[in-house]
Each structure stands twice: as structure tokens, then as C-alpha cells.
N, C-alpha and C. Protein backbone atom coordinates (compact mmCIF):
# COMPACT_ATOMS: atom_id res chain seq x y z
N UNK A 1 15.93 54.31 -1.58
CA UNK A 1 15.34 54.69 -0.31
C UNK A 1 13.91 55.20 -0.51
N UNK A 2 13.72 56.05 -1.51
CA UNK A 2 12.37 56.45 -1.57
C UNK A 2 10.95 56.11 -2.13
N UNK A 3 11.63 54.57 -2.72
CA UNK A 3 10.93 53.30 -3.32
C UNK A 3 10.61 52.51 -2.21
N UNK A 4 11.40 52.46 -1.34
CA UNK A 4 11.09 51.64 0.67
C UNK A 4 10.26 52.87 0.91
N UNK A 5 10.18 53.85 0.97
CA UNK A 5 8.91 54.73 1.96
C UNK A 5 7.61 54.77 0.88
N UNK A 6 8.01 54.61 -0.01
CA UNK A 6 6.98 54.27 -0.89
C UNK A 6 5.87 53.04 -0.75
N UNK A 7 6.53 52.16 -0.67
CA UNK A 7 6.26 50.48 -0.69
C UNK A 7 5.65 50.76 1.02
N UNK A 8 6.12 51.12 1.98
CA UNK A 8 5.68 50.66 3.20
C UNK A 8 4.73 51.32 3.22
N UNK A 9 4.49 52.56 2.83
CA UNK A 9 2.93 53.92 3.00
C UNK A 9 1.80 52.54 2.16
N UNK A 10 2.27 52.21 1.10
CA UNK A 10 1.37 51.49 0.31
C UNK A 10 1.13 50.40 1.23
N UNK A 11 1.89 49.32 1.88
CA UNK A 11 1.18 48.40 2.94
C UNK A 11 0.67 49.08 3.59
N UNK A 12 1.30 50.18 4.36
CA UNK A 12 0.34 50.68 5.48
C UNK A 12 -1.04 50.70 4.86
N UNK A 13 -1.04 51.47 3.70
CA UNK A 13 -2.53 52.03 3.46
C UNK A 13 -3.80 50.27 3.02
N UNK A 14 -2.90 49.65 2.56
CA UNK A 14 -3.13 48.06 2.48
C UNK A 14 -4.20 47.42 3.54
N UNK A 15 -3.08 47.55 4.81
CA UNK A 15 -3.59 46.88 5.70
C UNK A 15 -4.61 47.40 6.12
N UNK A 16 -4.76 48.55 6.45
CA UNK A 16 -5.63 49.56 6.98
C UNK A 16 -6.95 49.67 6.31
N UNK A 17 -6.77 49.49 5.13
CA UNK A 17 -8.21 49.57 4.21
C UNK A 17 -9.50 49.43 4.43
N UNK A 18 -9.06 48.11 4.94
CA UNK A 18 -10.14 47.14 5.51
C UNK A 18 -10.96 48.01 6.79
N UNK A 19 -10.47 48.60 7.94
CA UNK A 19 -10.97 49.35 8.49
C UNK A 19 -11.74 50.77 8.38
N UNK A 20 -11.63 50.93 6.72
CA UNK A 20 -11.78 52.29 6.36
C UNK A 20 -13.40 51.92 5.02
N UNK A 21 -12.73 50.52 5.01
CA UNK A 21 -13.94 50.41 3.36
C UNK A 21 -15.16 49.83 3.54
N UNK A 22 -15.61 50.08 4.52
CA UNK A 22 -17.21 49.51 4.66
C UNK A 22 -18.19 49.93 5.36
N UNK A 23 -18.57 51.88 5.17
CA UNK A 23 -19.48 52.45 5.74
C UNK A 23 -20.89 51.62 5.72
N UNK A 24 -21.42 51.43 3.84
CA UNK A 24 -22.42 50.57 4.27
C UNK A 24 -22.75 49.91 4.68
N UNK A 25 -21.61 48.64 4.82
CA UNK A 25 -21.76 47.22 5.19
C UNK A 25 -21.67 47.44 7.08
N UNK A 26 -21.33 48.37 7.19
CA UNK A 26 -21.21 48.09 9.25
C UNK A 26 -22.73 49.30 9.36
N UNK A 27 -22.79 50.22 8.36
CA UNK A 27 -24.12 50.65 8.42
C UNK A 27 -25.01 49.81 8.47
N UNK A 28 -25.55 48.88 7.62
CA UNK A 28 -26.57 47.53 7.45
C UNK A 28 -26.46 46.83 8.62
N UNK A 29 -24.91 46.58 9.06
CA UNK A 29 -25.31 45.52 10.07
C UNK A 29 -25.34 46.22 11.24
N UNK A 30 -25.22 47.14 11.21
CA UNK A 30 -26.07 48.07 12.85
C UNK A 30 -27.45 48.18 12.76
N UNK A 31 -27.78 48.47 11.44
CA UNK A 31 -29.50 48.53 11.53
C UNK A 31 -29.91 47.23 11.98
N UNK A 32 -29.45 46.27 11.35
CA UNK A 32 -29.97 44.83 11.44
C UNK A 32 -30.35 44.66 13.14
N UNK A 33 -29.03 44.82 13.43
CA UNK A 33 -29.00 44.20 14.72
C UNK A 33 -29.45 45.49 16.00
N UNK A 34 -29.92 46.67 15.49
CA UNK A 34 -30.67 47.94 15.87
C UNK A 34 -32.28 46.81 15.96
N UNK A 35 -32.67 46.04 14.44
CA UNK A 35 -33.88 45.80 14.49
C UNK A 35 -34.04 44.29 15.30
N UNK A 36 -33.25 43.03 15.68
CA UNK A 36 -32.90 42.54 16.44
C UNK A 36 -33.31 43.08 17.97
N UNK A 37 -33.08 44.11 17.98
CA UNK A 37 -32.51 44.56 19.41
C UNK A 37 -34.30 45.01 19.72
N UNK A 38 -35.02 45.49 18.78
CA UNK A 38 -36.50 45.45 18.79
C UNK A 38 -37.04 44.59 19.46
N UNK A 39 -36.50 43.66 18.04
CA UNK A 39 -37.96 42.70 18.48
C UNK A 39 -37.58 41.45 19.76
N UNK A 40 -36.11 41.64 20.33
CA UNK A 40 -35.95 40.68 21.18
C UNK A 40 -36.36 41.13 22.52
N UNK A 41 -35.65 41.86 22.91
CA UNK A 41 -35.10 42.80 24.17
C UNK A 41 -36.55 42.69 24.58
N UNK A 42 -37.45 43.55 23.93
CA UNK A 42 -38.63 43.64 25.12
C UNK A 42 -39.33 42.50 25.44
N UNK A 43 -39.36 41.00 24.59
CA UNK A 43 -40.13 40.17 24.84
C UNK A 43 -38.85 39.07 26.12
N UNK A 44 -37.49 39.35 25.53
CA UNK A 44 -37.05 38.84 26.50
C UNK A 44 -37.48 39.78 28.30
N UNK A 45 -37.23 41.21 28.19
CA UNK A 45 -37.29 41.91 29.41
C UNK A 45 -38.61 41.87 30.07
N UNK A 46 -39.91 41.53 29.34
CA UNK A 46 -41.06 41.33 29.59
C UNK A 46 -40.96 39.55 30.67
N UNK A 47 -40.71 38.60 29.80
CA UNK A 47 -40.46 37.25 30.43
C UNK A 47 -39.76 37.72 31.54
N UNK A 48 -38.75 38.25 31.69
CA UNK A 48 -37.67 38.31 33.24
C UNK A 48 -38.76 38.91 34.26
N UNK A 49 -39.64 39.75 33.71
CA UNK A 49 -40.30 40.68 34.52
C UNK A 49 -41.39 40.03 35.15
N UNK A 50 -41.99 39.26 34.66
CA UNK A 50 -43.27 37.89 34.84
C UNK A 50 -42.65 36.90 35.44
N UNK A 51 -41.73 36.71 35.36
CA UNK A 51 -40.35 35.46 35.93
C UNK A 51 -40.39 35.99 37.59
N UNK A 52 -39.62 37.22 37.94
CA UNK A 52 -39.47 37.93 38.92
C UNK A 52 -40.35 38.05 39.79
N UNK A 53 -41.65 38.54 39.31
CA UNK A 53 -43.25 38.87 40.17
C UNK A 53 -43.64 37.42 40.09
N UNK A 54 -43.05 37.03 39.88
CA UNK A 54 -43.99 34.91 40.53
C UNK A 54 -43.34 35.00 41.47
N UNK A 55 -41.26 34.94 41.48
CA UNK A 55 -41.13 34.82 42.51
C UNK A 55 -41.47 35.54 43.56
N UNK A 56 -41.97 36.73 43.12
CA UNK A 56 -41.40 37.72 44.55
C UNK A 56 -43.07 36.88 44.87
N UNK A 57 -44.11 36.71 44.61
CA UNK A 57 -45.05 36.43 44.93
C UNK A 57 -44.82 34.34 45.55
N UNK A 58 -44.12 34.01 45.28
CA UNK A 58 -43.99 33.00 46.13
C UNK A 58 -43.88 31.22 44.99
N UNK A 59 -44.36 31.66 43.93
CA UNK A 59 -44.78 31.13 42.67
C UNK A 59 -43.46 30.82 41.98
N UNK A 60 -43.81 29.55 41.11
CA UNK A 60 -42.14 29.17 40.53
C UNK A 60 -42.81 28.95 38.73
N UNK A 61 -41.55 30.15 38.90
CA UNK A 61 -41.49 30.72 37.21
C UNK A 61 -41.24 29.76 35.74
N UNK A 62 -41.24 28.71 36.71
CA UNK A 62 -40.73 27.25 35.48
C UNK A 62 -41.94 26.25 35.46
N UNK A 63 -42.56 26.70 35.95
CA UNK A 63 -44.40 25.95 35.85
C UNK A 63 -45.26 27.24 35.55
N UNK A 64 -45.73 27.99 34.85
CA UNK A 64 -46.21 29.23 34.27
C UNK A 64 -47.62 28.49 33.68
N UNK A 65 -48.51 28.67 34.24
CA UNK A 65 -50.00 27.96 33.76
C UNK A 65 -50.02 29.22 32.38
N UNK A 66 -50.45 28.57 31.10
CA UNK A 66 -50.73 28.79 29.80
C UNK A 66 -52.27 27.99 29.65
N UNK A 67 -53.04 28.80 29.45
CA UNK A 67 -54.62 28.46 28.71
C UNK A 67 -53.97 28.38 27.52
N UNK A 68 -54.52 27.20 27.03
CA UNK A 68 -54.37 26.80 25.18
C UNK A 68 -55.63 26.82 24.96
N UNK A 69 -55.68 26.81 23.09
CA UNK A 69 -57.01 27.75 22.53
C UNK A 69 -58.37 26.16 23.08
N UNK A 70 -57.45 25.35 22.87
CA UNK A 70 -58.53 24.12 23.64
C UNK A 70 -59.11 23.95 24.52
N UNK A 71 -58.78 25.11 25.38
CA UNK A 71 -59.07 24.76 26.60
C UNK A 71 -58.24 24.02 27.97
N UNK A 72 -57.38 23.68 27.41
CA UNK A 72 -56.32 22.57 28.17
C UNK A 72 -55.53 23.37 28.76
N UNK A 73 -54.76 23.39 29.76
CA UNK A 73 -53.74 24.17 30.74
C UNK A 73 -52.52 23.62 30.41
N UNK A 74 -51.51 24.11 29.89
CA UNK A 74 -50.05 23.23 30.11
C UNK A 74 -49.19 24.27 30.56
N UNK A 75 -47.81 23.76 31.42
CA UNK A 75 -46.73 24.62 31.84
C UNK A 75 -46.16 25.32 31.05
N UNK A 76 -45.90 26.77 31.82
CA UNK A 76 -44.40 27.12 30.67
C UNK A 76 -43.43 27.29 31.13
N UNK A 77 -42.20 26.50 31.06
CA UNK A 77 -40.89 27.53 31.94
C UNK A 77 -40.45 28.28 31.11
N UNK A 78 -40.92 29.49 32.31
CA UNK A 78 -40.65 31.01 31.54
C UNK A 78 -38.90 30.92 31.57
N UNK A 79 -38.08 30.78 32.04
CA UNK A 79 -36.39 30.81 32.59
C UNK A 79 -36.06 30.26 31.15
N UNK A 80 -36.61 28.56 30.62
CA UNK A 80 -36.70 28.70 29.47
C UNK A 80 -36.36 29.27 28.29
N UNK A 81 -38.07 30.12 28.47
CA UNK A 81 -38.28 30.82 27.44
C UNK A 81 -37.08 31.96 26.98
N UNK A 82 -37.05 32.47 28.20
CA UNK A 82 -35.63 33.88 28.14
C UNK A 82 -34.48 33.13 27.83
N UNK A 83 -34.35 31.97 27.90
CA UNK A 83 -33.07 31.33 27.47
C UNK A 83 -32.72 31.10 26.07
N UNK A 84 -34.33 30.44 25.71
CA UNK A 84 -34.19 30.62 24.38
C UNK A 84 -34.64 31.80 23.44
N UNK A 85 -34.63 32.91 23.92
CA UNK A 85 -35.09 34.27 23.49
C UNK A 85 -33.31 34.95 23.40
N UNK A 86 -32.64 34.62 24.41
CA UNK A 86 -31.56 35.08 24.03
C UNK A 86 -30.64 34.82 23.98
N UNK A 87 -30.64 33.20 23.35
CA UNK A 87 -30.52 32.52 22.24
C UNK A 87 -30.02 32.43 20.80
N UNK A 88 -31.80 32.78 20.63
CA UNK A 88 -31.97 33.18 18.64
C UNK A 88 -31.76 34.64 18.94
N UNK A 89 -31.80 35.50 19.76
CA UNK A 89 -30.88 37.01 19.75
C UNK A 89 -29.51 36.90 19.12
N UNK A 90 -28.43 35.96 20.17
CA UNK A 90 -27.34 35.53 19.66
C UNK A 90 -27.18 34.81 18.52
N UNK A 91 -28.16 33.82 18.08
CA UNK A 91 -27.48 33.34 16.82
C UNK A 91 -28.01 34.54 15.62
N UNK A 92 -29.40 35.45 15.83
CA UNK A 92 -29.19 36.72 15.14
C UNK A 92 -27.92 37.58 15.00
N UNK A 93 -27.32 37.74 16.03
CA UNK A 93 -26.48 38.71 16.05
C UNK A 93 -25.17 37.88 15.16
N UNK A 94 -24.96 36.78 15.44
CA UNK A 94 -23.89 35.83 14.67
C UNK A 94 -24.40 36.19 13.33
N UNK A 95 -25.39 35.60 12.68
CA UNK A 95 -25.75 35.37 11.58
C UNK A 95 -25.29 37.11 10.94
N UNK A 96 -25.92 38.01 11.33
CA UNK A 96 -25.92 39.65 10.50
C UNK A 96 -24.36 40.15 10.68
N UNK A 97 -23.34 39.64 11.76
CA UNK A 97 -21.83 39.44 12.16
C UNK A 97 -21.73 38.96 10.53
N UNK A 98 -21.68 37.53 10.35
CA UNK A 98 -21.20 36.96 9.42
C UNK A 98 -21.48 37.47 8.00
N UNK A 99 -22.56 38.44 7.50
CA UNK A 99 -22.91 39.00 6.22
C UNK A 99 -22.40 40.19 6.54
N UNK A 100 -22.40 40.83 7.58
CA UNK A 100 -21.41 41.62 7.41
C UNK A 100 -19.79 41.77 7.12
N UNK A 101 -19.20 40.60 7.81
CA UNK A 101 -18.19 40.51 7.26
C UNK A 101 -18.02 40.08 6.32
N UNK A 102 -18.56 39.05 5.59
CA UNK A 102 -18.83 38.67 4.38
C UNK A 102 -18.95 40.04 3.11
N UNK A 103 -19.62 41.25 3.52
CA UNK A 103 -19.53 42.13 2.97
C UNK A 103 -18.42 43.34 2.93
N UNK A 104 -17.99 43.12 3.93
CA UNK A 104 -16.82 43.83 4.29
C UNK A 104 -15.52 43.34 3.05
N UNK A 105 -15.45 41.64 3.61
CA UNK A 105 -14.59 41.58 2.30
C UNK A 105 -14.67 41.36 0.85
N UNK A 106 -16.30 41.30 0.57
CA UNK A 106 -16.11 42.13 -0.85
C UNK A 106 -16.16 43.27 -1.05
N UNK A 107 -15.76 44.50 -0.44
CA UNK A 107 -15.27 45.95 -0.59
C UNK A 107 -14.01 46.25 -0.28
N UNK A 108 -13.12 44.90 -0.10
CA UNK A 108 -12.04 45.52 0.53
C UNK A 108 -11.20 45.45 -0.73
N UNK A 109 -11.27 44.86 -1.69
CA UNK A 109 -10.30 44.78 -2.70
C UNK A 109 -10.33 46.15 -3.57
N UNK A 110 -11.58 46.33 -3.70
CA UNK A 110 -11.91 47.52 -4.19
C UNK A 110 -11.49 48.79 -3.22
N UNK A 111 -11.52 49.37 -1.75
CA UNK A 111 -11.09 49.91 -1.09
C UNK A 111 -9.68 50.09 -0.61
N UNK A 112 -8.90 48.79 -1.28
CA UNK A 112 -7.33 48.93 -1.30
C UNK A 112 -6.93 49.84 -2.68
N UNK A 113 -7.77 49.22 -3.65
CA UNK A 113 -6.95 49.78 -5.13
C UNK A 113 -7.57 51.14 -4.91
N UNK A 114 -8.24 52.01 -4.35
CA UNK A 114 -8.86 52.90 -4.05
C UNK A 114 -7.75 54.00 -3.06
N UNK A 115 -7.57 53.17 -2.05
CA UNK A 115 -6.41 53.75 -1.18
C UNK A 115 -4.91 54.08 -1.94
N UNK A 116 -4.83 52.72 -2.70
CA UNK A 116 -3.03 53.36 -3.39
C UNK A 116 -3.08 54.19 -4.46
N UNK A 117 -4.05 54.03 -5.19
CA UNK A 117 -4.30 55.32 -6.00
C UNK A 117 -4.12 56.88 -5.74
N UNK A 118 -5.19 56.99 -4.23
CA UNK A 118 -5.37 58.09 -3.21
C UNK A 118 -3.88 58.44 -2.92
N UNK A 119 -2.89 57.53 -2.93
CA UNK A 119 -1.45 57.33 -2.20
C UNK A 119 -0.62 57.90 -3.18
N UNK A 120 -0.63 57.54 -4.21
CA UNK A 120 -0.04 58.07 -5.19
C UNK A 120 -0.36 59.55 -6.27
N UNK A 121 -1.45 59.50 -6.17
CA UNK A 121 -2.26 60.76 -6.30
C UNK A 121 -2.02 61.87 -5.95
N UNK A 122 -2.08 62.01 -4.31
CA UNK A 122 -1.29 62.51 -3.18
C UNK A 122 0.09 62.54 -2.72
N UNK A 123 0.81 62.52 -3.82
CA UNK A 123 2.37 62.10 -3.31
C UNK A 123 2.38 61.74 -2.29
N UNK A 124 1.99 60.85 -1.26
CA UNK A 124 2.02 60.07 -0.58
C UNK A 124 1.82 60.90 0.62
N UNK A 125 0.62 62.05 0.66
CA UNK A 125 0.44 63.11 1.58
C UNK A 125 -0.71 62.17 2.17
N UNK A 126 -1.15 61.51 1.80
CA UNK A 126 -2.90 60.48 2.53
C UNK A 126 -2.10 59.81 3.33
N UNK A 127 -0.87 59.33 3.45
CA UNK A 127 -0.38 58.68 4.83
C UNK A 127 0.10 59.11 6.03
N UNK A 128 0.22 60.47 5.36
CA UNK A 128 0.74 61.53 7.30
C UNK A 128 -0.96 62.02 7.48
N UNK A 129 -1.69 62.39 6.52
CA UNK A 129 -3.29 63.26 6.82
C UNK A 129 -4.02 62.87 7.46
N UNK A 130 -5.11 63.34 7.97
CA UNK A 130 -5.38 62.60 9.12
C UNK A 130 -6.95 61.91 7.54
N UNK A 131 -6.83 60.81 7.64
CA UNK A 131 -7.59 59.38 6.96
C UNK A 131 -9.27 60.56 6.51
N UNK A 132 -9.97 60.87 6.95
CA UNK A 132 -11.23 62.11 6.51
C UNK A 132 -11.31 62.96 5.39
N UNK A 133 -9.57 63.22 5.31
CA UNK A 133 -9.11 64.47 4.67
C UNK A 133 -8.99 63.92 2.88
N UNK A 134 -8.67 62.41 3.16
CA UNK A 134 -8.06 62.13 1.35
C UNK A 134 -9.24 60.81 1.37
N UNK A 135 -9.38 60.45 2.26
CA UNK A 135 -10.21 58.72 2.25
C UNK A 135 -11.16 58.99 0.96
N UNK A 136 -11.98 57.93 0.51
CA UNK A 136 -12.41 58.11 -0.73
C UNK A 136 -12.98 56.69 -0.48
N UNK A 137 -14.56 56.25 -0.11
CA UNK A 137 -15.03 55.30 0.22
C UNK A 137 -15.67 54.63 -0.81
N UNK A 138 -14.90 53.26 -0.43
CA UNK A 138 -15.30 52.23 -1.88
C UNK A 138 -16.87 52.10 -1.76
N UNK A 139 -17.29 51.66 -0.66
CA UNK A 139 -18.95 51.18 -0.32
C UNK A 139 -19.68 52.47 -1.13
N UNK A 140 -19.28 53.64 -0.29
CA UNK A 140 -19.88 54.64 -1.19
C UNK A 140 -20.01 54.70 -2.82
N UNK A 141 -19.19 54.37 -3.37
CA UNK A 141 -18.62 54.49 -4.92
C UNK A 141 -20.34 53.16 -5.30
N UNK A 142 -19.61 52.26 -4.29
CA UNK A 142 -20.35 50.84 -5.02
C UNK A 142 -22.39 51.11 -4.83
N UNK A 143 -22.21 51.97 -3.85
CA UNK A 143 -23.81 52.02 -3.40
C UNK A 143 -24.40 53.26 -4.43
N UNK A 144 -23.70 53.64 -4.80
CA UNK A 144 -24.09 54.96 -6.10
C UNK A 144 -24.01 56.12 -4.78
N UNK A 145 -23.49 56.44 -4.02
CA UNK A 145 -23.23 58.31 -3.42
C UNK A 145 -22.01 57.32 -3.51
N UNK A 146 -21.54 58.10 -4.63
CA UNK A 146 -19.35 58.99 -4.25
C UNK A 146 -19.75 60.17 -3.79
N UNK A 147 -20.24 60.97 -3.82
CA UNK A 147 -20.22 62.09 -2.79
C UNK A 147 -20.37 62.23 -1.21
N UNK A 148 -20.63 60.96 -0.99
CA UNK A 148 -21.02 61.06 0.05
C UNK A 148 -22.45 60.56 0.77
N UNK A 149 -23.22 60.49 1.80
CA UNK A 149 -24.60 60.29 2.46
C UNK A 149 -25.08 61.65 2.41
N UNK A 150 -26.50 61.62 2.58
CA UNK A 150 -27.09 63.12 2.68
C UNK A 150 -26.27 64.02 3.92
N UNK A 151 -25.60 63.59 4.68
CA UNK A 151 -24.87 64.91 5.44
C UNK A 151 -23.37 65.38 5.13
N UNK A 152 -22.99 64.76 3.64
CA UNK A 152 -21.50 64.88 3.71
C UNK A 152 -21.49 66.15 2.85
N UNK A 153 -20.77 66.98 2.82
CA UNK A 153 -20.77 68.23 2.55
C UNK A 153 -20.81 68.63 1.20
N UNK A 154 -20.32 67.86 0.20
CA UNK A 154 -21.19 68.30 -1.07
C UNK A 154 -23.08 68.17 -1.04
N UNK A 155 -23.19 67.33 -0.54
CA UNK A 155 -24.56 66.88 -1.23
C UNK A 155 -25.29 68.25 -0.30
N UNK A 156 -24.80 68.30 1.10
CA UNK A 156 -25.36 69.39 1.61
C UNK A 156 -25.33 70.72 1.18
N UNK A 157 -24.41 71.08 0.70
CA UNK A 157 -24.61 72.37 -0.12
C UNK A 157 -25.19 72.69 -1.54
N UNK A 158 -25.27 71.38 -2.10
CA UNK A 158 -25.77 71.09 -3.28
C UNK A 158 -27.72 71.34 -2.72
N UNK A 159 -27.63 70.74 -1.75
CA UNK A 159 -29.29 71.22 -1.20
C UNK A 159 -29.85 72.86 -0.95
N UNK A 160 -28.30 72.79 -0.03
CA UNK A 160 -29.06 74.27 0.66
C UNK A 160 -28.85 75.08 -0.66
N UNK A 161 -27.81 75.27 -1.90
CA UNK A 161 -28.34 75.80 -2.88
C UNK A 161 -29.79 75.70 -3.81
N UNK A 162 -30.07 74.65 -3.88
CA UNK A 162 -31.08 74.29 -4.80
C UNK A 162 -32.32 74.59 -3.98
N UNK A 163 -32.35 74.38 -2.46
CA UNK A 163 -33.48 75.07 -1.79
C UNK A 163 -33.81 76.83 -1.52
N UNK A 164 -32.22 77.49 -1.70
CA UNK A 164 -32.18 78.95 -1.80
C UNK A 164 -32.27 79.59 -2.93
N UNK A 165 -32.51 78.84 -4.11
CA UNK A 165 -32.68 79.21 -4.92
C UNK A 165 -34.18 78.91 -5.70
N UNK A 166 -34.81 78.11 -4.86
CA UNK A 166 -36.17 77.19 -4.96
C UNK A 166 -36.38 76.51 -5.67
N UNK A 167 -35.59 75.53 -6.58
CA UNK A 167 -35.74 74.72 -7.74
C UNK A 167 -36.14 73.14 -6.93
N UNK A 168 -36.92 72.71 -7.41
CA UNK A 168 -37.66 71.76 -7.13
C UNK A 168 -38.12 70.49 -7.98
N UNK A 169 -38.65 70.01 -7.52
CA UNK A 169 -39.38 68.85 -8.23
C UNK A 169 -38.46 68.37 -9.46
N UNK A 170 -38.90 67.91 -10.61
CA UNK A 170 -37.84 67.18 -11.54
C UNK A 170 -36.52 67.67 -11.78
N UNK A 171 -36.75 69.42 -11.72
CA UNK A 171 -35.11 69.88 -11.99
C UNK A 171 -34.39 69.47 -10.96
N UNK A 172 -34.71 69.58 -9.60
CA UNK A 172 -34.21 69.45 -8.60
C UNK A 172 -33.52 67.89 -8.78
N UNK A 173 -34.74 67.02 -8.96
CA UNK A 173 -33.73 65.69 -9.36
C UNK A 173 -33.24 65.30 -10.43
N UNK A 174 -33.29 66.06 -11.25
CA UNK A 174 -32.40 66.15 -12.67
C UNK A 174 -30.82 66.24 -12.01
N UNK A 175 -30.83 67.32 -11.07
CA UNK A 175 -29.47 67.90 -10.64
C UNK A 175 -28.80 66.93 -9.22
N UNK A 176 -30.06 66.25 -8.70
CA UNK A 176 -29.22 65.48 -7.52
C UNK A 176 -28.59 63.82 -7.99
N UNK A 177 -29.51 63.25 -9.15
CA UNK A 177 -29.27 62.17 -10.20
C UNK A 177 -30.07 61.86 -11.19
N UNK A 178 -28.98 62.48 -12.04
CA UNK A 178 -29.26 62.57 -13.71
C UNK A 178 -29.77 61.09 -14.13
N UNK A 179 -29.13 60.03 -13.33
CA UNK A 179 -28.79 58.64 -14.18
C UNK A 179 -31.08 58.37 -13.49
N UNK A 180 -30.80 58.75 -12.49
CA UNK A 180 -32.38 58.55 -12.21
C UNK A 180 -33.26 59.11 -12.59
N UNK A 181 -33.39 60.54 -13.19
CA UNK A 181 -33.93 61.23 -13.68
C UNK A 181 -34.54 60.43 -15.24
N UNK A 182 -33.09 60.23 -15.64
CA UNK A 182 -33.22 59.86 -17.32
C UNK A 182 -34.07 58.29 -17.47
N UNK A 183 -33.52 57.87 -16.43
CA UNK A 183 -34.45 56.16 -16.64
C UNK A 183 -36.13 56.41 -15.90
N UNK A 184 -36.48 57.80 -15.62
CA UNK A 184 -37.90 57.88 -15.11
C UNK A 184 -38.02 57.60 -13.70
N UNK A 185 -36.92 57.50 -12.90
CA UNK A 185 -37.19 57.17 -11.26
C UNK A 185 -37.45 58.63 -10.43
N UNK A 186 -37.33 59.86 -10.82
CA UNK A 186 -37.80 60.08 -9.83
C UNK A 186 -39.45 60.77 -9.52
């Protein structure tokens, strides 16, 4: 019986992994598509806005007189343009989708053997806890912080000591990474 509650905590923690092992990788692809969201949005919301004031002015937004550097006049349909503006938005957002998941599942193998370890480690206390309390993030491990991002609570107290105590400059990064220190990075 206690080889079955064993075995099922371990699928559970299995299946679940995947939802738990890829701070960086859904980090990256929010920035991505954070910087996406830049450079599309206003040139699309700009076109709708030039689109709109033709019509309201009486003018049709799919003949848009363009001066070329020649001198020559040709149309633009602006309706078009926003069409194909958000467009390559969408096939952006597909494309940084797909490396993200793509990245997702190379951390997940590593984020399972990570979890049953945690499982067993824990006499099998990481499957009632609430997931914060024992989790142990592969991305993290793989990106060099196992401790965590600058707000996770070692690294933060590791600061506010080293700033209350005023140590600085090389010691300071002697003590936040040795491995960078020693190869001359910081």
C-alpha cells in the first residue's frame, strides 16, 4: 500500500512538473512578446487612427496618397496595412509561443528528476505543501541562480547584509559569485 501512495505522489509530481519548470523560459517569452507588443501596437493603433479620420472626414482609407522619394504619388490601403501589421504580430507571437515551448521541454526532464528527488527527500511532504514551500527550479539551477532571482529571499538578505555591513566592490562580488569573480567577470 505504501509503495501505491508512493508511485502516485511521484506521477502526480511527474505530470505537474512541466507547469512548475520554466520560470525562465515563460520569463523570455513574456519579454519577447512584451517587445512585440512595442514595436507593433502603436504602428498598428497609429494606421487605425489615420484609417478612422479619412473616414470621419469623408475620404477612403484604402486609396491613402503616399509621396515616394521620386516624386511619384501611389496608393496605400491603409486597412491593408493594419492587416498585415497584425499579421506579422501574430506570426511573432506564434514564432516566440513555439521557442518557448520548445524550451519548456528541454527543462522538463530535468525539472521532473528534480521534483522526485524533492519527493523523496521530503518523505513525500512536497505533495500535500503548498508547491513554493519545497519546489526547487530546474531553469533556475540551469541559468546559474539556484538561489533564486534578485528578489528571492536568500539573495535578498545576502544584499541587505553585505550593504549593512558596507562591503562592496570585488568582495562584494567575490561573495555574490565566486565562479565570476575567479574567471575576472566582475
Amino acid at each position: 500500500m505504501k509503495y501505491w501512495v508512493h508511485a502516485l505522489f511521484v506521477a502526480a509530481i511527474a505530470s505537474s512538473s512541466h507547469a512548475f519548470a520554466a520560470d525562465k523560459c515563460d520569463e523570455a517569452t513574456g519579454g519577447a512578446k512584451q517587445n512585440v507588443d512595442q514595436i507593433y501596437l502603436p504602428k498598428i493603433d497609429l494606421w487605425i487612427k489615420v484609417s478612422k479620420a479619412l473616414k470621419d472626414k469623408g475620404l477612403d482609407p484604402r486609396k491613402y496618397p503616399v509621396i515616394m522619394p521620386d516624386g511619384s504619388v501611389e496608393l496605400l490601403d491603409l486597412l491593408d496595412v493594419v492587416e498585415k501589421l497584425t499579421k506579422q504580430r501574430a506570426d511573432a507571437y506564434s514564432q516566440i509561443q513555439t521557442a518557448g515551448d520548445d524550451c519548456n521541454m528541454g527543462i522538463a526532464p530535468y525539472q521532473k528528476a528534480l521534483d522526485i528527488a524533492v519527493f523523496f527527500s521530503t518523505g513525500g511532504l512536497s505533495a500535500i505543501l503548498p508547491p513554493a514551500m519545497t519546489k526547487i527550479d530546474a531553469s533556475q539551477i540551469l541559468s546559474g541562480t539556484p538561489l533564486g532571482g534578485p528578489g528571492a529571499l536568500i539573495p535578498k538578505l545576502r544584499e541587505d547584509i553585505l550593504n549593512g555591513l558596507g562591503i562592496g566592490g570585488d568582495v562584494a562580488c567575490s561573495i555574490r559569485d565566486p565562479l565570476k569573480f575567479i574567471r575576472g567577470g566582475c
